[in-house]
Protein backbone atom coordinates (compact mmCIF):
# COMPACT_ATOMS: atom_id res chain seq x y z
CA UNK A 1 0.00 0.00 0.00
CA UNK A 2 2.67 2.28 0.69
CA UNK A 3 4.05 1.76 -2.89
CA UNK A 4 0.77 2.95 -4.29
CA UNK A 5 0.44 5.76 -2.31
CA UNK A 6 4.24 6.89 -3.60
CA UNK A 7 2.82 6.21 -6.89
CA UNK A 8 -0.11 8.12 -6.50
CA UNK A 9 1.59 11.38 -5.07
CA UNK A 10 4.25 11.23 -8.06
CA UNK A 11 1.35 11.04 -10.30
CA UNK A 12 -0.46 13.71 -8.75
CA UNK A 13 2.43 16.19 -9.43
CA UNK A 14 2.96 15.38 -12.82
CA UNK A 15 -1.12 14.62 -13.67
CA UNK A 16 -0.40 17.71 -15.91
CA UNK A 17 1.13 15.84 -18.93
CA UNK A 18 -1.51 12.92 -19.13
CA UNK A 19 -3.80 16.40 -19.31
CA UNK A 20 -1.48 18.32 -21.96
CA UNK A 21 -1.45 14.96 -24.66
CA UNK A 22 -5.28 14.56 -23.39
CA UNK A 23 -6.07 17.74 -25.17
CA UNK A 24 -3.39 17.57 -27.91
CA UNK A 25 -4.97 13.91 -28.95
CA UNK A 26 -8.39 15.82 -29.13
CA UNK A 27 -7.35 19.25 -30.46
CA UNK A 28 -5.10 17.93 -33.61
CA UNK A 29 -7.83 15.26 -33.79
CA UNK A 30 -10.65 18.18 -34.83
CA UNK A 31 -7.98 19.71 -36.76
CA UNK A 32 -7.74 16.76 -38.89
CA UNK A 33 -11.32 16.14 -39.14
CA UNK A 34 -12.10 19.68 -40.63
CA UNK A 35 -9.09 19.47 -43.66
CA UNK A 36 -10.64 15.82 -44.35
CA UNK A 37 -14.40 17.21 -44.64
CA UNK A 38 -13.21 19.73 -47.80
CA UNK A 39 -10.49 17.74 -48.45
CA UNK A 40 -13.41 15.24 -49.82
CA UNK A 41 -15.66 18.10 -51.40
CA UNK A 42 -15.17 18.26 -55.06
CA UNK A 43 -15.10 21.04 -57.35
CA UNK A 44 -13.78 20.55 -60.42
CA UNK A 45 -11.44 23.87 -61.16
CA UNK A 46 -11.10 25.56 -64.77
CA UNK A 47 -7.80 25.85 -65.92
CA UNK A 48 -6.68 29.21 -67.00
CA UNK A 49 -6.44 29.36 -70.94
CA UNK A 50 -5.59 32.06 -73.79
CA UNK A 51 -6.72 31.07 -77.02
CA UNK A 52 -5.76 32.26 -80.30
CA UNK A 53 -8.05 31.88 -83.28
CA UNK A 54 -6.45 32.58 -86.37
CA UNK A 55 -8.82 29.95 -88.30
CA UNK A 56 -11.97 31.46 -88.34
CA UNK A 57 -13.62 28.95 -89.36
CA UNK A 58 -17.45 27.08 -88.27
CA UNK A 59 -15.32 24.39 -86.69
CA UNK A 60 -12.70 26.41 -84.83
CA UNK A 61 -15.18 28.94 -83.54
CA UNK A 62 -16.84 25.66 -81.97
CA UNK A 63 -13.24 24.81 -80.75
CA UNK A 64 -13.28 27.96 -79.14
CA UNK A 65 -16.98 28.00 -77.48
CA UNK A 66 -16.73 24.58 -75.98
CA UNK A 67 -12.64 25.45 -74.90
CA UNK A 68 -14.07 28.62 -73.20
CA UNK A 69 -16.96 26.46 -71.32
CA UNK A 70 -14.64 24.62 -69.78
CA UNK A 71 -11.77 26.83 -69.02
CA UNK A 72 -11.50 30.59 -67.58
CA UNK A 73 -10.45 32.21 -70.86
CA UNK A 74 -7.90 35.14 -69.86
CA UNK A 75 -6.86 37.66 -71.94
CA UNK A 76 -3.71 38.95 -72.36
CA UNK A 77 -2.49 42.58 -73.40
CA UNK A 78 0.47 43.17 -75.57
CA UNK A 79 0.25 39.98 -76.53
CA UNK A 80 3.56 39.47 -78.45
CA UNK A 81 5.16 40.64 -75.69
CA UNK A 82 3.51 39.36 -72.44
CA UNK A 83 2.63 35.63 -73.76
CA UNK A 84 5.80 34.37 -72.19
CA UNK A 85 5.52 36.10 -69.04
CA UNK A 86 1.95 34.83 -68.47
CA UNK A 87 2.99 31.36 -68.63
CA UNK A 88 6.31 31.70 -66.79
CA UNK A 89 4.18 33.67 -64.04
CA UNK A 90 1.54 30.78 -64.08
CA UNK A 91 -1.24 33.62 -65.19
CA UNK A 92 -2.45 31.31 -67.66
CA UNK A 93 -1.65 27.61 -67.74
CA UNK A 94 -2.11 26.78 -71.04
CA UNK A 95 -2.60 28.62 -74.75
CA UNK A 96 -4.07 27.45 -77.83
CA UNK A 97 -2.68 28.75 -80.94
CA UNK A 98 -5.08 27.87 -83.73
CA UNK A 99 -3.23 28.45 -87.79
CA UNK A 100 -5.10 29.74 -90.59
CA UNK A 101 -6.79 27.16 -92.40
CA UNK A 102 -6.26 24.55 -89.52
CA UNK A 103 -9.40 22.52 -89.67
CA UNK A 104 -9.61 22.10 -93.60
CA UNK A 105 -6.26 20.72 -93.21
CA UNK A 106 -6.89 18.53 -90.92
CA UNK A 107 -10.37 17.18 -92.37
CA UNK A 108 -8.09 16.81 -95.38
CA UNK A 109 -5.37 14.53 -94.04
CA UNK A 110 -2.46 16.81 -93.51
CA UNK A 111 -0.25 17.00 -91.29
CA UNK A 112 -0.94 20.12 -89.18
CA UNK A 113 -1.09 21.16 -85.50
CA UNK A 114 -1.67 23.82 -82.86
CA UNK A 115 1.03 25.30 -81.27
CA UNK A 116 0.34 25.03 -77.96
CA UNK A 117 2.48 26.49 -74.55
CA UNK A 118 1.56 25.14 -71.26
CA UNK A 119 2.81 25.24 -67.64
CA UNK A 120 3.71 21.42 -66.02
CA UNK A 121 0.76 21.53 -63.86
CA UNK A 122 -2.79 20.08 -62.99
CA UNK A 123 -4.44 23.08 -64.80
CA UNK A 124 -2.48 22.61 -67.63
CA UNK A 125 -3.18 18.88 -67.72
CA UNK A 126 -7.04 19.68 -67.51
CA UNK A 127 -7.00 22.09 -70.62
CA UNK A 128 -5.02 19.25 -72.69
CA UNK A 129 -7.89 16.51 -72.19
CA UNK A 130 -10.14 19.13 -73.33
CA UNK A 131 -8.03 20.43 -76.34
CA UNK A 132 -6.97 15.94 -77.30
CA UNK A 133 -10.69 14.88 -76.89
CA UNK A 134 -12.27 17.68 -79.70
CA UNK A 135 -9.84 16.86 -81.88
CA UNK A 136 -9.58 12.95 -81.68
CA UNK A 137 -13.21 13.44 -81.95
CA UNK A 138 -13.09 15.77 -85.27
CA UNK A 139 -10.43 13.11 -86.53
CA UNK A 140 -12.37 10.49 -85.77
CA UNK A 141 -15.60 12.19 -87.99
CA UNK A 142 -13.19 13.36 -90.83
CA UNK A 143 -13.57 10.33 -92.96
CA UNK A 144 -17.69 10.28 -92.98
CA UNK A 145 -17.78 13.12 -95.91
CA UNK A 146 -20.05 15.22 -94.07
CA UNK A 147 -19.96 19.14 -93.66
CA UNK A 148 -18.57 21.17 -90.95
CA UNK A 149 -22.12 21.96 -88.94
CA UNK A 150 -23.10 18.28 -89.18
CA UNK A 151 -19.33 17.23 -87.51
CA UNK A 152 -20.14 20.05 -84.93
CA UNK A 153 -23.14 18.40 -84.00
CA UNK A 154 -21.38 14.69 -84.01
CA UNK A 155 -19.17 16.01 -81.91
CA UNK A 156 -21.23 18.25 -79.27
CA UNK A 157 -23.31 14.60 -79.06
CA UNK A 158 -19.81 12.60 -77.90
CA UNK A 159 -18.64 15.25 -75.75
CA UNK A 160 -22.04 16.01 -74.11
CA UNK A 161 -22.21 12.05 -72.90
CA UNK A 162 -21.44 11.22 -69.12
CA UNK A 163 -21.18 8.54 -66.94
CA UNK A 164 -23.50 8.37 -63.93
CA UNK A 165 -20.93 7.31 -61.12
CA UNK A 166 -22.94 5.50 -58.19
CA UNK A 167 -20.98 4.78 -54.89
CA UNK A 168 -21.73 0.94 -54.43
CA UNK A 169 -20.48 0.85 -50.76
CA UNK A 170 -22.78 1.87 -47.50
CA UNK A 171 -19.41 2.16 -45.29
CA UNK A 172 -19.21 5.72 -43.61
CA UNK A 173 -15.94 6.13 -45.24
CA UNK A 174 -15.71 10.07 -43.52
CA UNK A 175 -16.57 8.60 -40.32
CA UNK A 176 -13.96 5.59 -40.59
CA UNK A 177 -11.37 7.35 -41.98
CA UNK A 178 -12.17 10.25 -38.54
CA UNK A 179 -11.56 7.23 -36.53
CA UNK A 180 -8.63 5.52 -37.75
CA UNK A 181 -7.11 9.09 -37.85
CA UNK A 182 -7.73 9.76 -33.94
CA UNK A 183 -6.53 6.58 -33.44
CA UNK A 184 -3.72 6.49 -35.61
CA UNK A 185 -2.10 9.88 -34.18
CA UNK A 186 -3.13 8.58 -30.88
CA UNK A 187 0.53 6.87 -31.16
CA UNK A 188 2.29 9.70 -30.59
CA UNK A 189 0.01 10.73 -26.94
CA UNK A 190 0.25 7.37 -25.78
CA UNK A 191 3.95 6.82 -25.63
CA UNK A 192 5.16 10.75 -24.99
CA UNK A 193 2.28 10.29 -21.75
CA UNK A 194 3.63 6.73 -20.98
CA UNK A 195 7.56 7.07 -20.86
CA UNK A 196 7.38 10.74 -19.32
CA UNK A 197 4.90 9.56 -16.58
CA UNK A 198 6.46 5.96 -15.90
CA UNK A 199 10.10 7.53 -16.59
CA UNK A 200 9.52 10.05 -13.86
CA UNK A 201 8.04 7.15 -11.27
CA UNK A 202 10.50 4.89 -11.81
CA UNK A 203 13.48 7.56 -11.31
CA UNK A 204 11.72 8.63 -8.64
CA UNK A 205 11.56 4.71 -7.07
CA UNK A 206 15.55 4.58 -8.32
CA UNK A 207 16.50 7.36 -6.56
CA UNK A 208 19.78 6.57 -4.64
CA UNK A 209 18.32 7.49 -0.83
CA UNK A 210 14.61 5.99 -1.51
CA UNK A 211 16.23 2.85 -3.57
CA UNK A 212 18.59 2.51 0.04
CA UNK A 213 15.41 2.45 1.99
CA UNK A 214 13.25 -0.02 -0.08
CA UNK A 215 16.73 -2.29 -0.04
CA UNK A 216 16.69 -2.24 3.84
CA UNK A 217 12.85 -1.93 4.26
CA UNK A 218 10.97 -5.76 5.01
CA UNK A 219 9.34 -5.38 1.89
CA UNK A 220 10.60 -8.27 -0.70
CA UNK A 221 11.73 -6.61 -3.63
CA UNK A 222 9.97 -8.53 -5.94
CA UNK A 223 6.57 -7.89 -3.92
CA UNK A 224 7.83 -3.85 -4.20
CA UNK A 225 8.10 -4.76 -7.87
CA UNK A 226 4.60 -6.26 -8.37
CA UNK A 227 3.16 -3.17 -6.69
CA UNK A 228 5.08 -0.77 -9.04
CA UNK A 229 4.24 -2.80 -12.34
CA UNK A 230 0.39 -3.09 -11.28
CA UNK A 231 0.36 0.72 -10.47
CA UNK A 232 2.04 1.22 -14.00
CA UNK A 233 -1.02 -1.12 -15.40
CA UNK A 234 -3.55 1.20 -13.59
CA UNK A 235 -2.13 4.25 -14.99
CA UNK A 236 -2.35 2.64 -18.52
CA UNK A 237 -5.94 1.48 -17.66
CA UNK A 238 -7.04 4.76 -16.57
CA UNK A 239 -5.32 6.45 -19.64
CA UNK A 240 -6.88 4.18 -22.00
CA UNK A 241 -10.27 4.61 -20.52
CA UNK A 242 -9.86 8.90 -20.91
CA UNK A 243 -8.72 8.33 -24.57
CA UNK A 244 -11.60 5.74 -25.81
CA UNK A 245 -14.07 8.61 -24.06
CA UNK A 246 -11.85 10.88 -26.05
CA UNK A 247 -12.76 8.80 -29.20
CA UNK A 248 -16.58 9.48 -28.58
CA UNK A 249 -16.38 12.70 -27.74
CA UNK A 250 -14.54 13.77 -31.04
CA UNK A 251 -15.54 10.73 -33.34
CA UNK A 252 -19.45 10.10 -32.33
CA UNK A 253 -21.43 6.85 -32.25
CA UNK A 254 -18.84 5.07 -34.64
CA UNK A 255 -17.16 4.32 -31.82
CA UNK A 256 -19.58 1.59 -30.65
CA UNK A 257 -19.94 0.12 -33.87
CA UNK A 258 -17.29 -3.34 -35.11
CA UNK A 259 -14.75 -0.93 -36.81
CA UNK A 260 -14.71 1.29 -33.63
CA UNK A 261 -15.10 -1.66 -31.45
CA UNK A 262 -11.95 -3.55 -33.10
CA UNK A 263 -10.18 0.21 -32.99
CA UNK A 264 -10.43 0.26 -29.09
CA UNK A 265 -8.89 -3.41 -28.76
CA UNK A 266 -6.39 -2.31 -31.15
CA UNK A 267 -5.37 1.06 -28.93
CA UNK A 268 -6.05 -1.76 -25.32
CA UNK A 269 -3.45 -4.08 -27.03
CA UNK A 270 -0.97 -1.09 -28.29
CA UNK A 271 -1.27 0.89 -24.81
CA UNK A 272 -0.40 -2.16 -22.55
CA UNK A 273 2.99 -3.02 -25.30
CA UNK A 274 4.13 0.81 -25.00
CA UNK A 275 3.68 0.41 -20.98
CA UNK A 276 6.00 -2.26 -20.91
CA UNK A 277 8.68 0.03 -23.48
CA UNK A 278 7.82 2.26 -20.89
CA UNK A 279 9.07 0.25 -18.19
CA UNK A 280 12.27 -0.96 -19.82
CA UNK A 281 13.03 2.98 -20.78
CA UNK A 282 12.79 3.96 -16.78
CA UNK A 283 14.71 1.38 -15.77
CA UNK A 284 17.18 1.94 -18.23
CA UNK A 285 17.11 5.98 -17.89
CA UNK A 286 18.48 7.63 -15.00
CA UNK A 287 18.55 11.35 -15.63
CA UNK A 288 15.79 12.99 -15.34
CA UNK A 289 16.77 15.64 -17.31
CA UNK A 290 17.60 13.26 -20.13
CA UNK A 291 13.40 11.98 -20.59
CA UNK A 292 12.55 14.95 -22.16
CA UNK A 293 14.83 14.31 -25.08
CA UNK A 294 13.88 10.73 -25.41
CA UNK A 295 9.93 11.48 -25.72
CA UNK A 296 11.10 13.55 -28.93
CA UNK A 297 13.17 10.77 -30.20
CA UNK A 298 10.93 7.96 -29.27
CA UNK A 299 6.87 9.20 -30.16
CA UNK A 300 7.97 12.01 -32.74
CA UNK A 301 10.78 9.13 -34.70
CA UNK A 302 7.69 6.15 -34.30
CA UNK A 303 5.24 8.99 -35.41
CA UNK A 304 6.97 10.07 -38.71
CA UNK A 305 8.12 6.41 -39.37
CA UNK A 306 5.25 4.78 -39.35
CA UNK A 307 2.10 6.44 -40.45
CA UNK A 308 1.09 8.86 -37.17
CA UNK A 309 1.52 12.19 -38.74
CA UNK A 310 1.45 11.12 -41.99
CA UNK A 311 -0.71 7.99 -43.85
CA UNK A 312 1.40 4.83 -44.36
CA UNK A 313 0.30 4.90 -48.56
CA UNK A 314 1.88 8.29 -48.58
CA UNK A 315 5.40 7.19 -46.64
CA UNK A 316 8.33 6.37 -49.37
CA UNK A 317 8.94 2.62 -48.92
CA UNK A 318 11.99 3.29 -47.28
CA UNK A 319 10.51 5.01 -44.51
CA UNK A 320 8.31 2.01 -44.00
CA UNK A 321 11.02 -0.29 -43.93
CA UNK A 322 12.46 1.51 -41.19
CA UNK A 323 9.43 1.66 -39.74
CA UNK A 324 8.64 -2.16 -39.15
CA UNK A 325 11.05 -1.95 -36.46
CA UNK A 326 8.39 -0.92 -34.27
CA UNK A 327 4.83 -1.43 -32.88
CA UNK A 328 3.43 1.40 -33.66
CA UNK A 329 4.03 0.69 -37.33
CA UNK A 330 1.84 -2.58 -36.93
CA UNK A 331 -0.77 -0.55 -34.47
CA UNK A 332 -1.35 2.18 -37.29
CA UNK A 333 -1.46 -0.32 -39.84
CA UNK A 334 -4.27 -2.01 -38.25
CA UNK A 335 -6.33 1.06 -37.72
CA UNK A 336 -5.76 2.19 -41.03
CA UNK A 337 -7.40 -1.53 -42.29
CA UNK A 338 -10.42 -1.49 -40.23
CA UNK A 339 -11.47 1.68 -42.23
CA UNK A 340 -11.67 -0.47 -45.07
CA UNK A 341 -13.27 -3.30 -44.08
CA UNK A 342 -16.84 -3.72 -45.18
CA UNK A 343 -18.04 -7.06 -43.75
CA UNK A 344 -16.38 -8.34 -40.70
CA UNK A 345 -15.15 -12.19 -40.90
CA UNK A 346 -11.90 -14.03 -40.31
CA UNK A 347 -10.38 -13.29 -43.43
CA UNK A 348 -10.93 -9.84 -43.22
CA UNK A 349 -9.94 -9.79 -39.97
CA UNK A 350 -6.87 -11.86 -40.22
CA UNK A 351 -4.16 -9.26 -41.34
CA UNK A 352 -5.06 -7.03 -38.51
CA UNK A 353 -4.80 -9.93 -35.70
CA UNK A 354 -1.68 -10.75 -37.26
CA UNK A 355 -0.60 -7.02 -36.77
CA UNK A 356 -1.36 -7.58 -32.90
CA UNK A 357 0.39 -10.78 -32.10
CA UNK A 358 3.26 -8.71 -33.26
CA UNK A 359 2.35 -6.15 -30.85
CA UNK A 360 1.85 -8.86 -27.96
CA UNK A 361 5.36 -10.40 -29.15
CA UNK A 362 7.01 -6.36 -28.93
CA UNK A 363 5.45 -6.44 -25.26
CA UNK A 364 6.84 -9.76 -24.04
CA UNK A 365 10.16 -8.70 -25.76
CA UNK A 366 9.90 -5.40 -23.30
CA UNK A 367 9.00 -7.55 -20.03
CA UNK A 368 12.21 -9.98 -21.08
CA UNK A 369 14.44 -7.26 -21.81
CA UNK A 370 12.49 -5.15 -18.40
CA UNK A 371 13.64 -8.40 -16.46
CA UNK A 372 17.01 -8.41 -17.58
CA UNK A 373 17.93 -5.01 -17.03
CA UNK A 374 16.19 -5.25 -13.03
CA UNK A 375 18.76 -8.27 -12.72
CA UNK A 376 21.47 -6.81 -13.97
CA UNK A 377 20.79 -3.47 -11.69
CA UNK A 378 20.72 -5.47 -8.41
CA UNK A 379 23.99 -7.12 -8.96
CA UNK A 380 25.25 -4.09 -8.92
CA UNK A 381 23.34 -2.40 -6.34
């Protein structure tokens, strides 16, 4: 009892940092969640074009009209002069140079183009499907020996057909992909809370004096040892109860559905494996001073590395690779699959248990290691 109450008053001074992430987890968290709801809106954007018509003709002023419907047509002053600044300054992304007689040479099989300038961009790339697809088209019609206003009409036909697109899934894919995102940056609070505030216990246990009067106390070390580790286990279980009321608070209802369901076994089984890093990383760390420094190295490094900050399909493989080295690589993972997963059954399950008996193997890897390292200290002591 003694130990606990120790525990308690160290944890009392320092309840400030399990407060600090608390908020962090729940503040970057709404961040996130307002970039992804516009981030999904779609608009498509007109790229900025200047067009040239030096054809005249029924089929380039067509050209033109359906060009300028889907593009913001910008004119340009001085135009022999200021063409080149326009599209080094990105105030137009593409022009559209149309030659005399253009269209009667093409509908007559020769060999003609536009001369066309164009910034290496998305705009630019946008104009050019428009520009390829009237003129495939008008290719495409030349051969049929029919006059320009019945081509225009052929044409306007093909290019006025779309596709009805239909979303075949009922998943909440915005709500999913809110909750493997809280979960998935939840990495980074649950280790920089864990090692400062199990660091800063166990120093405070290791001191020189207090170590002295456990050694000589009638308390059996290993009994003094049990008492610290199930403390450790409380202060993960009460952590992982504020961040799973976190999830509901900034998630919603999702959070009692499967996917949030297998989320919050996924953060039970990842918080218990970074208590027991945790562990090992007091025992091993003396200076106080020195814990600061290692929270940066340890959540920021497993943050970046593996998917926290940034989504795994975004990391360059070689990040990844690096990034296998730890749990949180395989705890990310997993959150970032449960978005996806439309029916729940073994197979769709069985890459993310997979992901957690690597976790569980990490944790009894710690509690080895954790073992060794005690041993090792009391020889010495």
């Amino acid at each position: 009892m003694t130990v606990f109450k120790a525990f308690l008053k160290i944890l009392n001074k320092n309840k400030g940092t399990i407060i600090f992430y608390t908020l962090l987890l729940i503040g970057i968290s709404y961040i996130n969640f307002n970039s992804l709801e516009s981030s999904r809106s779609f608009e498509q954007v007109k790229p900025k074009v200047h067009i040239r018509d030096n054809d005249n003709s029924t089929l380039s002023k067509d050209f033109v009209n359906y060009i300028t419907d889907n593009s913001e047509i910008i004119e340009i002053k001085n135009y022999d002069e200021a063409l080149d600044d326009a599209v080094f300054y990105r105030d137009i992304s593409y022009y559209i140079n149309i030659p005399e007689n253009y269209f009667d040479d093409l509908l007559n099989n020769k060999d003609v183009s536009l001369e066309i300038k164009k910034v290496n961009d998305y705009n630019a790339t946008f104009a050019e499907r428009f520009v390829n697809r009237y003129i495939r088209l008008v290719d495409f019609y030349k051969n049929n020996n029919i006059n320009q206003e019945e081509m225009i009409k052929l044409v306007r036909d093909n290019l006025n057909n779309t596709v009805d697109i239909q979303m075949t899934t009922n998943l909440d894919t915005t709500g999913l992909l809110k909750l493997s995102s809280y979960f998935d940056f939840s990495n980074y609070t649950i280790i920089a809370s864990l090692v400062f505030m199990i660091s800063m216990i166990l120093n405070s246990f290791n001191d020189l004096n207090i170590h002295k009067r456990i050694t000589i106390s009638s308390m059996n070390y290993k009994k003094h040892n049990r008492y610290l580790l199930l403390s450790n286990l409380l202060l993960s279980l009460g952590l992982f109860i504020i961040y799973v009321l976190g999830a509901f608070l900034v998630v919603g209802d999702i959070v009692f559905t499967y996917h949030g369901l297998v989320c919050v076994i996924n953060m039970g089984i990842f918080i218990v494996c970074s208590t027991t890093m945790a562990i090992l990383i007091g025992y091993l760390i003396t200076n106080r001073n020195a814990i600061g420094g290692l929270i940066n190295v340890i959540a920021l490094g497993t943050s970046f590395l593996c998917g926290s900050f940034v989504p795994q399909q975004y990391l360059p493989s070689s990040v990844l690779a690096m990034g296998h080295v730890f749990p949180s690589f395989y705890y990310i993972e997993s959150n970032d699959l449960v978005s996806k997963i439309e029916s729940f059954n073994l197979d769709s399950l069985r890459p993310i248990i997979i992901n957690n008996i690597i976790v569980i193997a990490f944790t009894i890897v710690f509690i080895i290691l954790t073992n060794i390292v005690i041993k090792k200290k009391r020889k010495i002591g």
